[in-house]
N, C-alpha and C. Protein backbone atom coordinates (compact mmCIF):
# COMPACT_ATOMS: atom_id res chain seq x y z
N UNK A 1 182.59 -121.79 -0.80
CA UNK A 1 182.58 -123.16 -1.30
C UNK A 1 182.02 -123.22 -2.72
N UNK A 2 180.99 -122.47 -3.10
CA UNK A 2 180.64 -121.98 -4.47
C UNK A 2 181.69 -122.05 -5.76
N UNK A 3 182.54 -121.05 -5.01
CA UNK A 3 183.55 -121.04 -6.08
C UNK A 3 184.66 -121.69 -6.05
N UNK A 4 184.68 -122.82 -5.60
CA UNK A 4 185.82 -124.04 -5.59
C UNK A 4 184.92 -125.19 -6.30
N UNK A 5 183.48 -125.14 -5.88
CA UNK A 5 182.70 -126.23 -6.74
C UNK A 5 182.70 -125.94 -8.45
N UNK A 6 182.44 -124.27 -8.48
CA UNK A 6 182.48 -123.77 -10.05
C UNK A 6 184.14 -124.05 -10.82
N UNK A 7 184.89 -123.78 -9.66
CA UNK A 7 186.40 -124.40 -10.28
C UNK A 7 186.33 -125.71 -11.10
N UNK A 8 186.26 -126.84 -9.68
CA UNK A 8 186.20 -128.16 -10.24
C UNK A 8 185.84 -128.23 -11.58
N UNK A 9 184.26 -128.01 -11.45
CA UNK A 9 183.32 -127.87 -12.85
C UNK A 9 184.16 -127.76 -14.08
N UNK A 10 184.91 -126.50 -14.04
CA UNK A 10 184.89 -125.80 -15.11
C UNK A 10 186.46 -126.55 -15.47
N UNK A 11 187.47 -127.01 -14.47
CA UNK A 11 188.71 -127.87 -14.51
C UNK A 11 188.26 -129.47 -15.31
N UNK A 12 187.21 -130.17 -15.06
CA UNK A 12 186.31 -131.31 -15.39
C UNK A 12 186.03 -131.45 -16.92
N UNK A 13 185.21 -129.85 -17.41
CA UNK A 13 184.86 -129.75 -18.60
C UNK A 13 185.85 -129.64 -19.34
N UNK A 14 187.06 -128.79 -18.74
CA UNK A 14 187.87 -128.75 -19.87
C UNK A 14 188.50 -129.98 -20.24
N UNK A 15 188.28 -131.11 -20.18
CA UNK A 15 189.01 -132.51 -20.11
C UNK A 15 187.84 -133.28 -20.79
N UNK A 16 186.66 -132.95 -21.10
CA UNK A 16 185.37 -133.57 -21.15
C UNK A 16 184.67 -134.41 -20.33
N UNK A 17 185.15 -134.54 -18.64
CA UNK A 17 184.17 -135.30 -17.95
C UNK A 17 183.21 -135.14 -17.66
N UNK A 18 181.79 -135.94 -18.25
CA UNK A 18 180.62 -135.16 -18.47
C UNK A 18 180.40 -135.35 -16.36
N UNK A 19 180.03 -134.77 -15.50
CA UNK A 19 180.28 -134.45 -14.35
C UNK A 19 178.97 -133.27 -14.08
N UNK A 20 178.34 -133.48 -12.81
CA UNK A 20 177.49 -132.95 -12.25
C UNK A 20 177.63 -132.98 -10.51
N UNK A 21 177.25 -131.59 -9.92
CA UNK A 21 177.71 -131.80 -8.43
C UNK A 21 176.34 -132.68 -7.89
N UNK A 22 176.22 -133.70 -6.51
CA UNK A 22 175.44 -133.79 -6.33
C UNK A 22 174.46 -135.06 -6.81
N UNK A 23 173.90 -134.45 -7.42
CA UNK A 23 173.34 -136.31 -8.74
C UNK A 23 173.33 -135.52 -9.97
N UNK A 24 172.91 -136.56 -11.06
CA UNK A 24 172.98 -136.45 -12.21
C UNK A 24 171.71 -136.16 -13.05
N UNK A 25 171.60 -134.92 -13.19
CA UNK A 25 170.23 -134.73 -13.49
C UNK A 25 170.12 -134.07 -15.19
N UNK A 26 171.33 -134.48 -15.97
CA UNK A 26 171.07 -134.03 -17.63
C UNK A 26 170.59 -135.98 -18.19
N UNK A 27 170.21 -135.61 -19.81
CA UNK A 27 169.67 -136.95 -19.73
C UNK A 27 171.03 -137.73 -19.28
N UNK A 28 170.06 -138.86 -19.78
CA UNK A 28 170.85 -140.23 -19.43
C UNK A 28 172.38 -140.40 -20.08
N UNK A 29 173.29 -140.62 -19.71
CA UNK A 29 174.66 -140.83 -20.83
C UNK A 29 175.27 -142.22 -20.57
N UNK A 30 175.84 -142.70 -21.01
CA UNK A 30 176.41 -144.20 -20.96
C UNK A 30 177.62 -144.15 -19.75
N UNK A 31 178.01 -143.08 -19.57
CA UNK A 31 179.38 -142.88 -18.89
C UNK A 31 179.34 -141.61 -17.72
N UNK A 32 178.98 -141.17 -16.55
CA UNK A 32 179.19 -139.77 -15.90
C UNK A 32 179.88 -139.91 -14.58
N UNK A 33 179.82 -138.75 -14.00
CA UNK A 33 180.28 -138.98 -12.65
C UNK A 33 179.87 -137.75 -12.12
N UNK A 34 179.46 -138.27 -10.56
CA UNK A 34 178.47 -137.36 -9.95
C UNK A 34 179.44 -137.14 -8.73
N UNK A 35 179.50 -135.74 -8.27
CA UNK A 35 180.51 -135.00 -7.22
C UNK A 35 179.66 -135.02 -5.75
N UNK A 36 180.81 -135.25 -4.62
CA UNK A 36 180.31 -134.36 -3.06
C UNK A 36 181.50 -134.54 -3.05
N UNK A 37 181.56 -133.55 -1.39
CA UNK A 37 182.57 -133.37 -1.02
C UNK A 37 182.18 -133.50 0.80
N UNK A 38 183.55 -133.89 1.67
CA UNK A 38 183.76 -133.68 2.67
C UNK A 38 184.64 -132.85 3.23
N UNK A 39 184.16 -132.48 5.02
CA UNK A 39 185.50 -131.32 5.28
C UNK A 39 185.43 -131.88 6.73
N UNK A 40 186.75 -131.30 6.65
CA UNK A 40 187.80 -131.86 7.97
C UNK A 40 187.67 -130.42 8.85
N UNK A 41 187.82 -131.09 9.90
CA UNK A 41 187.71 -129.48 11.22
C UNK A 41 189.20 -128.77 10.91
N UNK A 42 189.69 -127.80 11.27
CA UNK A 42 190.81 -127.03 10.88
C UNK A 42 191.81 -127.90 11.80
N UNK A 43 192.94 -128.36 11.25
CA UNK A 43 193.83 -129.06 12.66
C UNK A 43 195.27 -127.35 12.88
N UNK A 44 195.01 -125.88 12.76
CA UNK A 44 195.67 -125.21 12.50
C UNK A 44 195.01 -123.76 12.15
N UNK A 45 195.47 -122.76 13.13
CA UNK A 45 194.92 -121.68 12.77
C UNK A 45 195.51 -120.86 11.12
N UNK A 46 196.02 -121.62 10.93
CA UNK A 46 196.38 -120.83 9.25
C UNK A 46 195.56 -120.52 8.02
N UNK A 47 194.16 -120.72 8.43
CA UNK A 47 193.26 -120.15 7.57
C UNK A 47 193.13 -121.69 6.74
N UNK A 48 193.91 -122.46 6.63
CA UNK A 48 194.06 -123.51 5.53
C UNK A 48 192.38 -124.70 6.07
N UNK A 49 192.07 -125.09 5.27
CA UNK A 49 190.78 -126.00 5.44
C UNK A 49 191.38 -127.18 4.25
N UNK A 50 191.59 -128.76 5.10
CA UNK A 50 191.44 -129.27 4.28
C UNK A 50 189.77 -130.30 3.64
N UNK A 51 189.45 -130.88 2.79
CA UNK A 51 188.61 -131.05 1.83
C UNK A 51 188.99 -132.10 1.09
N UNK A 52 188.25 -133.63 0.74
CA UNK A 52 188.22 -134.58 0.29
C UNK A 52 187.02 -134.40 -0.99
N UNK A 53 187.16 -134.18 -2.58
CA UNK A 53 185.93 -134.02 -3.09
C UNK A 53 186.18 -135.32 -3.65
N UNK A 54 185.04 -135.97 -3.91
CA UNK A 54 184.70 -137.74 -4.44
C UNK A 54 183.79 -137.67 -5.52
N UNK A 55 184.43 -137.83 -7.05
CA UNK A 55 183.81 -138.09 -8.03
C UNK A 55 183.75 -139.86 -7.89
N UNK A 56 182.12 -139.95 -8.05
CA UNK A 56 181.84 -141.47 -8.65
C UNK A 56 181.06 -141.15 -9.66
N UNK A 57 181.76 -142.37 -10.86
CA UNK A 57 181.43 -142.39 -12.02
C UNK A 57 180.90 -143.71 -12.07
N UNK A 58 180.50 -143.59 -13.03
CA UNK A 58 178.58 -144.47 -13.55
C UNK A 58 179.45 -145.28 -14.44
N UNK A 59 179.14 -146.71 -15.42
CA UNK A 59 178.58 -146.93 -16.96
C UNK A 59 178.65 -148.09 -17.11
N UNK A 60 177.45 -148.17 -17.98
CA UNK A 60 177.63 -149.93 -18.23
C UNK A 60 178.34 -150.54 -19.91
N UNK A 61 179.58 -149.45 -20.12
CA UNK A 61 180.15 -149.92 -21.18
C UNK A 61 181.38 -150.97 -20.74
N UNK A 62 182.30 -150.27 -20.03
CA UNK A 62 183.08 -151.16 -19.47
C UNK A 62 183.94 -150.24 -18.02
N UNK A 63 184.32 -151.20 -17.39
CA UNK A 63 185.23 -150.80 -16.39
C UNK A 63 186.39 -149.92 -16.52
N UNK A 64 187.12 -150.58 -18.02
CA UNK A 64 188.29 -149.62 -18.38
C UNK A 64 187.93 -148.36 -18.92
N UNK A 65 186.70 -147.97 -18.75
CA UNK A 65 186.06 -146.89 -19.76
C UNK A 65 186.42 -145.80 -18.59
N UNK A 66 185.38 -146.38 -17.24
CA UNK A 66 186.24 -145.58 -16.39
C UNK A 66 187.37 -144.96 -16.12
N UNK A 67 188.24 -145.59 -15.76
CA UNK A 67 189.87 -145.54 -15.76
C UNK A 67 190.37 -144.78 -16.95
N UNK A 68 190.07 -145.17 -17.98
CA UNK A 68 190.37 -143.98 -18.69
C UNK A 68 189.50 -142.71 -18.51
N UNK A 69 188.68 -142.01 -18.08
CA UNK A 69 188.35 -141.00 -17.50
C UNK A 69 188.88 -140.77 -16.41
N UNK A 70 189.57 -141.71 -15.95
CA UNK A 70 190.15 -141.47 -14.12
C UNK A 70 191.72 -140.55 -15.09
N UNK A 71 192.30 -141.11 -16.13
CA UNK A 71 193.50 -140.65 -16.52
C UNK A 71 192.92 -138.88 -17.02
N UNK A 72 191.78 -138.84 -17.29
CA UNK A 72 191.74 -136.98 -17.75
C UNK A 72 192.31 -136.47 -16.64
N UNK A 73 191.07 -137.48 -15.20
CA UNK A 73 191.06 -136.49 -13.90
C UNK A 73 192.31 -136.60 -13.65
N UNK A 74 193.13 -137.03 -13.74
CA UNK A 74 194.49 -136.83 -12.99
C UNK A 74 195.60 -135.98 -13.79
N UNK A 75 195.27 -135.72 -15.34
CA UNK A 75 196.05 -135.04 -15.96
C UNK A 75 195.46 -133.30 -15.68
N UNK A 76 194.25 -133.00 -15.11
CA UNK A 76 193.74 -132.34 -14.72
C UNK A 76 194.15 -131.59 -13.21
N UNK A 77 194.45 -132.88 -12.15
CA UNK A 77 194.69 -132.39 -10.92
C UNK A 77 195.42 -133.31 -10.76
N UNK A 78 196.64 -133.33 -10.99
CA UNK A 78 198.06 -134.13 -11.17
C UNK A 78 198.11 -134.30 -9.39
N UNK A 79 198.70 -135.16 -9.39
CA UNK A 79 198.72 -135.90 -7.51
C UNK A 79 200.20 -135.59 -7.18
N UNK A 80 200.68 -134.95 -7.76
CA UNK A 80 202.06 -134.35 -7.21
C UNK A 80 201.91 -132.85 -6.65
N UNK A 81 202.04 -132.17 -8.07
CA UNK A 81 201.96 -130.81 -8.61
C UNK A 81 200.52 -129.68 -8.07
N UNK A 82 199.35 -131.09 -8.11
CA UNK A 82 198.13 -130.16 -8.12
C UNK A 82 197.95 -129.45 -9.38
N UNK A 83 196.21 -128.58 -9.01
CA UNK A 83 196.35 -127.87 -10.11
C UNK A 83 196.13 -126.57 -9.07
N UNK A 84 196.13 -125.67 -8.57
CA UNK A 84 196.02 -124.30 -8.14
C UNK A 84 195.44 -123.10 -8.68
N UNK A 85 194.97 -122.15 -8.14
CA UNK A 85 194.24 -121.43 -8.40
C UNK A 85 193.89 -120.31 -7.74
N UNK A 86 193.76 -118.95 -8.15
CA UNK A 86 193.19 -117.79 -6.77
C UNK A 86 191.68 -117.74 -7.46
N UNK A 87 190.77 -117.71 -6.88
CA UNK A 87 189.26 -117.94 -7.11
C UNK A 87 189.09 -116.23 -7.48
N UNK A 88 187.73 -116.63 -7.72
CA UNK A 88 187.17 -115.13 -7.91
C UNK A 88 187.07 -114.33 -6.91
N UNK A 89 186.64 -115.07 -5.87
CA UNK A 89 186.25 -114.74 -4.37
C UNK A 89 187.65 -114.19 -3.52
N UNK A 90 188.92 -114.76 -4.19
CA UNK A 90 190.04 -114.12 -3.67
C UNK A 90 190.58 -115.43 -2.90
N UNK A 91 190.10 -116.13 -2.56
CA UNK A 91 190.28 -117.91 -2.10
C UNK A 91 191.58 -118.29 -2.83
N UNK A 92 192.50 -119.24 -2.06
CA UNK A 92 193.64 -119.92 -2.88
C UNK A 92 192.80 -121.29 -2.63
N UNK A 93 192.79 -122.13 -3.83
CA UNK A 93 192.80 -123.42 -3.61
C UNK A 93 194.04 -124.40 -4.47
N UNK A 94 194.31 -125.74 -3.99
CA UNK A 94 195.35 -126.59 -4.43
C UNK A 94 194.15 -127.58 -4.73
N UNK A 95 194.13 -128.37 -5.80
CA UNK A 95 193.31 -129.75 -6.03
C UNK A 95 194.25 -131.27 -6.57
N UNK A 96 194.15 -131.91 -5.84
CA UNK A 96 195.34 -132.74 -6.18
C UNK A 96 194.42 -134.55 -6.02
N UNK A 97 194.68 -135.22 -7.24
CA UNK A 97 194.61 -136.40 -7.48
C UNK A 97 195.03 -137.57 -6.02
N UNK A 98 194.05 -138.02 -5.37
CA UNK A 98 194.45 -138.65 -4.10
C UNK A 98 194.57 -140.40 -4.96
N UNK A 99 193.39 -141.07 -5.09
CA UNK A 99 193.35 -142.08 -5.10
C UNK A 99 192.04 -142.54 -5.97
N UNK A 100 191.75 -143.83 -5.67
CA UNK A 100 190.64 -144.27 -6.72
C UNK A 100 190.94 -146.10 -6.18
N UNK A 101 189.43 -146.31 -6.67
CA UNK A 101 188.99 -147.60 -6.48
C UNK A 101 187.46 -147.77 -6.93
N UNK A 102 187.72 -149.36 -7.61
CA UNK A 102 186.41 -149.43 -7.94
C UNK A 102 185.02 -149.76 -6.96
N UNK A 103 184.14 -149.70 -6.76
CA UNK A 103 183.45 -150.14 -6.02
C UNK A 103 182.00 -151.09 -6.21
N UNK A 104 181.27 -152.27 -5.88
CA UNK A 104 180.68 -152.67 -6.84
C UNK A 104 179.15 -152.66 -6.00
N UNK A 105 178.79 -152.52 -7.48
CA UNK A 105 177.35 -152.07 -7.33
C UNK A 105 175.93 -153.55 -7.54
N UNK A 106 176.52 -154.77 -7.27
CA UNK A 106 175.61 -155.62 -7.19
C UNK A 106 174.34 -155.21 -8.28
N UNK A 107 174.87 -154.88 -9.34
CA UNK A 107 173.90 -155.03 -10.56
C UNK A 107 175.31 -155.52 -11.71
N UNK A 108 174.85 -156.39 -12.55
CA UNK A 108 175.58 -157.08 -13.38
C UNK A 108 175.28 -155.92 -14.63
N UNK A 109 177.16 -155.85 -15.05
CA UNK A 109 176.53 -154.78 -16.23
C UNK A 109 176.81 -153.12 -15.73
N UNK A 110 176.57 -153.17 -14.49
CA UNK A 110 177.05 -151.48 -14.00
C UNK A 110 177.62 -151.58 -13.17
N UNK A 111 179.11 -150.32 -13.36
CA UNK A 111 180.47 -150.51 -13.16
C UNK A 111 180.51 -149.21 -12.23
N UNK A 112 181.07 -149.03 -11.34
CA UNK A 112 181.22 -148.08 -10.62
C UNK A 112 182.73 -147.80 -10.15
N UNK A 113 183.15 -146.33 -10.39
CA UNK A 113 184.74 -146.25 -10.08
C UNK A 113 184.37 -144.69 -9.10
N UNK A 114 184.77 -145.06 -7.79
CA UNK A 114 185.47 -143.71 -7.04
C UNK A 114 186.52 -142.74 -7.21
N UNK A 115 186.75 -142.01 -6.89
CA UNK A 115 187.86 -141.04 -7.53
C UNK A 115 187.94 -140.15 -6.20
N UNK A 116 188.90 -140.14 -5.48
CA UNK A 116 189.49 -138.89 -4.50
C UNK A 116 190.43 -138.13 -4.73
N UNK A 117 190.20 -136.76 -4.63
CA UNK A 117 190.65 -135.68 -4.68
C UNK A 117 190.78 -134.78 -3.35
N UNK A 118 191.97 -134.36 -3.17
CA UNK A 118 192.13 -133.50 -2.03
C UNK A 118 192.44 -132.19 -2.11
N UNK A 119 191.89 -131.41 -1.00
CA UNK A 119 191.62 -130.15 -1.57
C UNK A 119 191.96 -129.47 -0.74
N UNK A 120 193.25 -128.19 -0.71
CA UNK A 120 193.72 -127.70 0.51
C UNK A 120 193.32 -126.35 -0.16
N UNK A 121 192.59 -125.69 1.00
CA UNK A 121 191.65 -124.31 0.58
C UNK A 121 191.97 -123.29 1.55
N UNK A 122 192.03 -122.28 0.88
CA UNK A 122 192.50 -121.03 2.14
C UNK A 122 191.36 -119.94 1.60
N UNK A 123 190.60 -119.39 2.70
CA UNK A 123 189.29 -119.03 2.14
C UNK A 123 189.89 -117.28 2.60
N UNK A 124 189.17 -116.52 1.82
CA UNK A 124 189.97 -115.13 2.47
C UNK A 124 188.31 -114.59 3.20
N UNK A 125 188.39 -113.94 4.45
CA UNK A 125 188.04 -113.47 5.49
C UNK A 125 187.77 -112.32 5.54
């Protein structure tokens, strides 16, 4: 799982989403988005695991500020195509653009946008 989180990461940066797994612990920035992920029981002995990872992003500039960071993530992990990968570890993973919605955070001024990503992972054994 290491090296599907270091994927993301390193898929994220190259787009500039400033992004941290977990919470957000560099200083403060006007704009971020903080990663987890969920996993589904295997419905299939094919080694395949699927995986929901959920960037929520922060900022109190504006809403569309978001959304346009939602457009890196998806030129990143296109919701058709995916982006794919054989890991270091020897792992295949697919990462693919699911969905998004805003969600509100009952503070006036801070904007909150979800981001789902789905993640079909074949871990080698």
């Amino acid at each position: 799982m290491i090296e599907l989180l270091n994927f993301i990461n390193a898929e994220l940066e190259k787009v500039n989403v400033p992004y941290e797994f977990g919470e957000w612990t560099s200083n403060i920035t006007d704009l971020y988005f903080v990663g987890e992920y969920s996993e589904f029981e295997p419905s299939s002995e094919s080694g395949q695991e699927d995986k929901t990872f959920i960037l929520n992003g922060f900022t109190r500039r504006s809403a569309l500020a978001l959304e346009e960071m939602k457009e890196k993530i998806k030129t990143v992990f296109p919701p058709i195509e995916g982006k794919t990968a054989i890991l270091d570890d020897g792992s295949g993973v697919a990462v693919f653009y699911s969905n998004s919605f805003p969600v509100p955070t009952g503070e006036e001024g801070l904007y909150r946008l979800q981001v789902n990503l789905s993640i079909k992972y074949w871990k080698v054994v």
